[in-house]
C-alpha atoms as a PDB file:
ATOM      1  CA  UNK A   1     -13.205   6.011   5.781  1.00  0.00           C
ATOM      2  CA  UNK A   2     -16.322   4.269   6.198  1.00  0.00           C
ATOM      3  CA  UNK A   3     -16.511   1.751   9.176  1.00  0.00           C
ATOM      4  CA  UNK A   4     -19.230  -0.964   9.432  1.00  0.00           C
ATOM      5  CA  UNK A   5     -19.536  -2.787  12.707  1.00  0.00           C
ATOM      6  CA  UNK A   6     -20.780  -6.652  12.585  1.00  0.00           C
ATOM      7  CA  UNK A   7     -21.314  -9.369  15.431  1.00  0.00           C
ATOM      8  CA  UNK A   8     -20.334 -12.556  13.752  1.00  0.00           C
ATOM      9  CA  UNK A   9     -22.117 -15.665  15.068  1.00  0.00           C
ATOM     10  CA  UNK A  10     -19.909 -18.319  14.452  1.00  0.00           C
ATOM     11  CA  UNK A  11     -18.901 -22.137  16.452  1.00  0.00           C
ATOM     12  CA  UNK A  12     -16.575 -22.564  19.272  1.00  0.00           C
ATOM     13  CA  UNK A  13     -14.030 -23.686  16.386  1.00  0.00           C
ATOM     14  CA  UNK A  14     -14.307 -21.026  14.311  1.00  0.00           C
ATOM     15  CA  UNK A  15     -13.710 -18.326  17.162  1.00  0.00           C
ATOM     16  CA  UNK A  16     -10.443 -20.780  18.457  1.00  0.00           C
ATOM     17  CA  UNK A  17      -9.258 -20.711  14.277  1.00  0.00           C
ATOM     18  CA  UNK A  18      -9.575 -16.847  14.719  1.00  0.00           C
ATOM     19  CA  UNK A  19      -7.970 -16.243  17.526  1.00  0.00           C
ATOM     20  CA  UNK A  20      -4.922 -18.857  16.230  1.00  0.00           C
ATOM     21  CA  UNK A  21      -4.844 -16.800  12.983  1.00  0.00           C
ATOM     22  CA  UNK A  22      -4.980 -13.248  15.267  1.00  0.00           C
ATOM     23  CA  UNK A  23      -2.179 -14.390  17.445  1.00  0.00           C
ATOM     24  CA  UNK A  24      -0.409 -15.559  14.253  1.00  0.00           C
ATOM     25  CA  UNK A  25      -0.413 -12.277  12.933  1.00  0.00           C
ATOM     26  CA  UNK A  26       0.901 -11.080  15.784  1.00  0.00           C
ATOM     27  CA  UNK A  27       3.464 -12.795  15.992  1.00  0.00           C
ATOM     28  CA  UNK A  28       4.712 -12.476  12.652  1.00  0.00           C
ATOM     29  CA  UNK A  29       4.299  -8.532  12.963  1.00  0.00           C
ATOM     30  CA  UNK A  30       6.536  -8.679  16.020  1.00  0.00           C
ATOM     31  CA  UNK A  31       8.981 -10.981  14.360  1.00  0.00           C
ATOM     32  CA  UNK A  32       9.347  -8.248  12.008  1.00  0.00           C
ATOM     33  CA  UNK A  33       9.740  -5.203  14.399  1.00  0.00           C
ATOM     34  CA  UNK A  34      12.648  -7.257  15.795  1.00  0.00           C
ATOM     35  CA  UNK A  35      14.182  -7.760  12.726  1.00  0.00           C
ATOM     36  CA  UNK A  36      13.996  -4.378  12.327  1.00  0.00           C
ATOM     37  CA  UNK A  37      15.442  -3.345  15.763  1.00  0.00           C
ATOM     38  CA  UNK A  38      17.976  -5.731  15.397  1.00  0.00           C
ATOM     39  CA  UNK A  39      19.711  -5.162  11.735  1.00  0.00           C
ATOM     40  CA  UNK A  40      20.363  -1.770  10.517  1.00  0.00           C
ATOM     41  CA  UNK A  41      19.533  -0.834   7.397  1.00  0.00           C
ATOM     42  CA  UNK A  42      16.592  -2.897   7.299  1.00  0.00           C
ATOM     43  CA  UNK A  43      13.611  -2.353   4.540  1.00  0.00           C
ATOM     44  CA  UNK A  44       9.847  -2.725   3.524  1.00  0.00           C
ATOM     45  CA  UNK A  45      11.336  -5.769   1.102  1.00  0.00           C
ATOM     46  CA  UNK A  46      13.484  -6.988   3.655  1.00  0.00           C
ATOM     47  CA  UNK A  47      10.206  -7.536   5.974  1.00  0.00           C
ATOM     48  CA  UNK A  48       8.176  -9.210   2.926  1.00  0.00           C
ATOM     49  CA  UNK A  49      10.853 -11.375   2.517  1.00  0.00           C
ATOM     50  CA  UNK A  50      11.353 -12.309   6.070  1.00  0.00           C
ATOM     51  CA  UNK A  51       7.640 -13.612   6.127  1.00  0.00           C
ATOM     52  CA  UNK A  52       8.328 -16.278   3.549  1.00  0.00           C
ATOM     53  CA  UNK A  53      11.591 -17.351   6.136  1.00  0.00           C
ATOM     54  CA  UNK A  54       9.104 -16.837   9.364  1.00  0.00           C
ATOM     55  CA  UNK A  55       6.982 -19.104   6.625  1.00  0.00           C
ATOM     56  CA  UNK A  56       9.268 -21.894   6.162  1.00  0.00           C
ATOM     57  CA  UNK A  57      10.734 -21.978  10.095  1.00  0.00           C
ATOM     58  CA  UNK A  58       7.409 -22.065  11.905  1.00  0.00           C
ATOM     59  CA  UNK A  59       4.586 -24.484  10.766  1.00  0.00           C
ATOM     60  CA  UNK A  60       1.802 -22.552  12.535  1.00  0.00           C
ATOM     61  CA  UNK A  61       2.824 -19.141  10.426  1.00  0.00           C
ATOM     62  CA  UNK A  62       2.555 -21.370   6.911  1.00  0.00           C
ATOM     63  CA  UNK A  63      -0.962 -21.743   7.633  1.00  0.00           C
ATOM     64  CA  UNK A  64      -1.753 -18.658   7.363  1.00  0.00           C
ATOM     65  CA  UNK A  65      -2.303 -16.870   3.852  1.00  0.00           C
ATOM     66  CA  UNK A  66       0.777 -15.255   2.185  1.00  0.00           C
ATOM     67  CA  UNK A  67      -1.526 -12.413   1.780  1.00  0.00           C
ATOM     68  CA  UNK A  68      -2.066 -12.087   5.454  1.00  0.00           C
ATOM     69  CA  UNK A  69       1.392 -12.800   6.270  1.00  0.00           C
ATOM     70  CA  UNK A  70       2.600  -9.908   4.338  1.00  0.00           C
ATOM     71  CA  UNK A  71      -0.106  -7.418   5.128  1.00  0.00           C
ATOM     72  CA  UNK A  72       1.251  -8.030   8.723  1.00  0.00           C
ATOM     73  CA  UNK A  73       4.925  -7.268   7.266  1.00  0.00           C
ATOM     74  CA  UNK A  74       3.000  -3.874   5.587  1.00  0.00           C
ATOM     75  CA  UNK A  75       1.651  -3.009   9.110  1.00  0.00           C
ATOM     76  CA  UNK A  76       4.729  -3.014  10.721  1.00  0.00           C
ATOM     77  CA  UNK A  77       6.567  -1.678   8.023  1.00  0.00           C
ATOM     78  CA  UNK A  78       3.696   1.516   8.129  1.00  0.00           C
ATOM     79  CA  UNK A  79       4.810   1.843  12.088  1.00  0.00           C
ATOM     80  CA  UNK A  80       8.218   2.304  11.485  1.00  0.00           C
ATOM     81  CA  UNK A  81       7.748   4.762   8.269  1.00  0.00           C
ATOM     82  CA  UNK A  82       5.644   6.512  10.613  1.00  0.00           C
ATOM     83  CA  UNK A  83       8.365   6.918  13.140  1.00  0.00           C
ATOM     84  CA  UNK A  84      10.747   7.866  10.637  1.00  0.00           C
ATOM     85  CA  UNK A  85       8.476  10.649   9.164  1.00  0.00           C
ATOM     86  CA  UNK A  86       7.354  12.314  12.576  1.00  0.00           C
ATOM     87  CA  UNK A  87      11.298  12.452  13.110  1.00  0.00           C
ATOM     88  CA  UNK A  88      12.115  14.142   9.703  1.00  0.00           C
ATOM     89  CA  UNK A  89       9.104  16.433  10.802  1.00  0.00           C
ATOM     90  CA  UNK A  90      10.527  17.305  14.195  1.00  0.00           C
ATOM     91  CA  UNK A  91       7.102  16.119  15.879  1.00  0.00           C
ATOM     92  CA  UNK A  92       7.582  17.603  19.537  1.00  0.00           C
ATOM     93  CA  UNK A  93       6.549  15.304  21.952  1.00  0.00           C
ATOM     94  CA  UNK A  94       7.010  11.571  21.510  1.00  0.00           C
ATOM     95  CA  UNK A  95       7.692  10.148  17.861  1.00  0.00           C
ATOM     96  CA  UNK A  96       6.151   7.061  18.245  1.00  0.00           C
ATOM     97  CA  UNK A  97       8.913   4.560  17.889  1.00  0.00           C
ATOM     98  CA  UNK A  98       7.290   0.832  16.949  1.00  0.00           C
ATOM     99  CA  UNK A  99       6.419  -0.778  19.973  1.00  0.00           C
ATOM    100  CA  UNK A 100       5.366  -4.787  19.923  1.00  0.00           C
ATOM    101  CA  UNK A 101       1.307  -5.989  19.991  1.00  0.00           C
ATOM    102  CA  UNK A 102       0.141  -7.505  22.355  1.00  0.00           C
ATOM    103  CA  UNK A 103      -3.893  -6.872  22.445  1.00  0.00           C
ATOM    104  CA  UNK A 104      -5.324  -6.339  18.711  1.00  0.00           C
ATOM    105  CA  UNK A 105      -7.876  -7.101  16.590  1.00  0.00           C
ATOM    106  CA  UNK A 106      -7.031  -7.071  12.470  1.00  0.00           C
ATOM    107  CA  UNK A 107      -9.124  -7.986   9.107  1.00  0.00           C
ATOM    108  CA  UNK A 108      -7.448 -11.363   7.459  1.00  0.00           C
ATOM    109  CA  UNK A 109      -7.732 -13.997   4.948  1.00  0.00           C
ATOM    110  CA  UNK A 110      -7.606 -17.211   5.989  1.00  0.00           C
ATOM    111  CA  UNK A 111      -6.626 -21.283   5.408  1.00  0.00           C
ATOM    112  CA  UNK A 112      -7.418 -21.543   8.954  1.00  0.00           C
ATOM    113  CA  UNK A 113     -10.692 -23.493   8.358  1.00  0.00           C
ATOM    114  CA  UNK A 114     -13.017 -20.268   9.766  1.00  0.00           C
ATOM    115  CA  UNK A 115     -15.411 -20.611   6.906  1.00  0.00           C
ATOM    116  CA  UNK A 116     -18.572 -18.612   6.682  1.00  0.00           C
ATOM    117  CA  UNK A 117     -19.914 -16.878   9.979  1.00  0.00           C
ATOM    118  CA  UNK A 118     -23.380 -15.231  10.201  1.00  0.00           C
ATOM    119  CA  UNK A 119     -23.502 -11.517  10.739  1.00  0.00           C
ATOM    120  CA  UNK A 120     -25.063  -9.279  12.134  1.00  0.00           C
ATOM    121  CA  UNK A 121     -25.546  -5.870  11.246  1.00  0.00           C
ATOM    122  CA  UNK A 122     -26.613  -3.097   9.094  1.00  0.00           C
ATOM    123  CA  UNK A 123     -25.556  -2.305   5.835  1.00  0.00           C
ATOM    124  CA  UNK A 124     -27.413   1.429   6.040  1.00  0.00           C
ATOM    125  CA  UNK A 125     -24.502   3.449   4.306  1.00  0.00           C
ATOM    126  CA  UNK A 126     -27.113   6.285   3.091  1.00  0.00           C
ATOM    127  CA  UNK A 127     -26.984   7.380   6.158  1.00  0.00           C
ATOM    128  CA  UNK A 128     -23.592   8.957   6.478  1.00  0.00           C
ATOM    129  CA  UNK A 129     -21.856  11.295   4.341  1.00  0.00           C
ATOM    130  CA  UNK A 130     -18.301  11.021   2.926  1.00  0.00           C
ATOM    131  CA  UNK A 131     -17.318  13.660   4.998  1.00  0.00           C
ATOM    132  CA  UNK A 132     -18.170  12.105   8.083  1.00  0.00           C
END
């Protein structure tokens, strides 16, 4: 994986409109942990459909982009698989049971109103290897 850091330069609105859509996500990723922890039998559908509901019930989530919506079901649907898998596997130690976010930072699409930020960076791939 090849990771490119960037500052963005951006308004005072466009850093509140990411934050909104950041706590958004957040939200909706915890929504679906809960539904998780709550109803047995729960699955990776189950969550995808939930952010359409989550969609529909809260006018702050419809804002955000289906896409991002349901890459925030994915993430938390990737937790628990994880859990499941390091328990199949035995894992000794702690399993890493899905806990709820309350710090992060995540990549999105938006209808937020961010628009285009300036960045700056490097874009100096040749640089690193694959391996690295």
């Amino acid at each position: 994986m090849i990771i490119i850091e960037f500052k963005a330069y951006g308004k005072k609105h466009q850093y509140q409109a990411i934050d909104e859509a950041i706590r958004t996500v957040r939200f909706i990723r915890n929504s679906c942990i809960r539904l998780w922890m709550d109803n047995k039998g729960t699955g990776k559908y189950d969550l995808s459909k939930y952010c359409k509901v989550l969609a529909k019930q809260f006018p702050f989530a419809d804002e955000l982009n289906s896409t991002a919506r349901q890459a925030a079901a994915e993430r938390a649907w990737s937790s628990i698989a994880r859990f499941y898998d390091n328990c199949k596997k035995k894992v000794p130690g702690k399993k890493g049971f899905p806990r709820f976010q309350k710090h992060c930072r995540i990549t999105f699409s938006d209808k937020k109103g961010i628009g285009k930020l300036k960045l700056k960076g490097t874009w100096d791939l040749w640089r690193f290897e694959k391996k690295q």
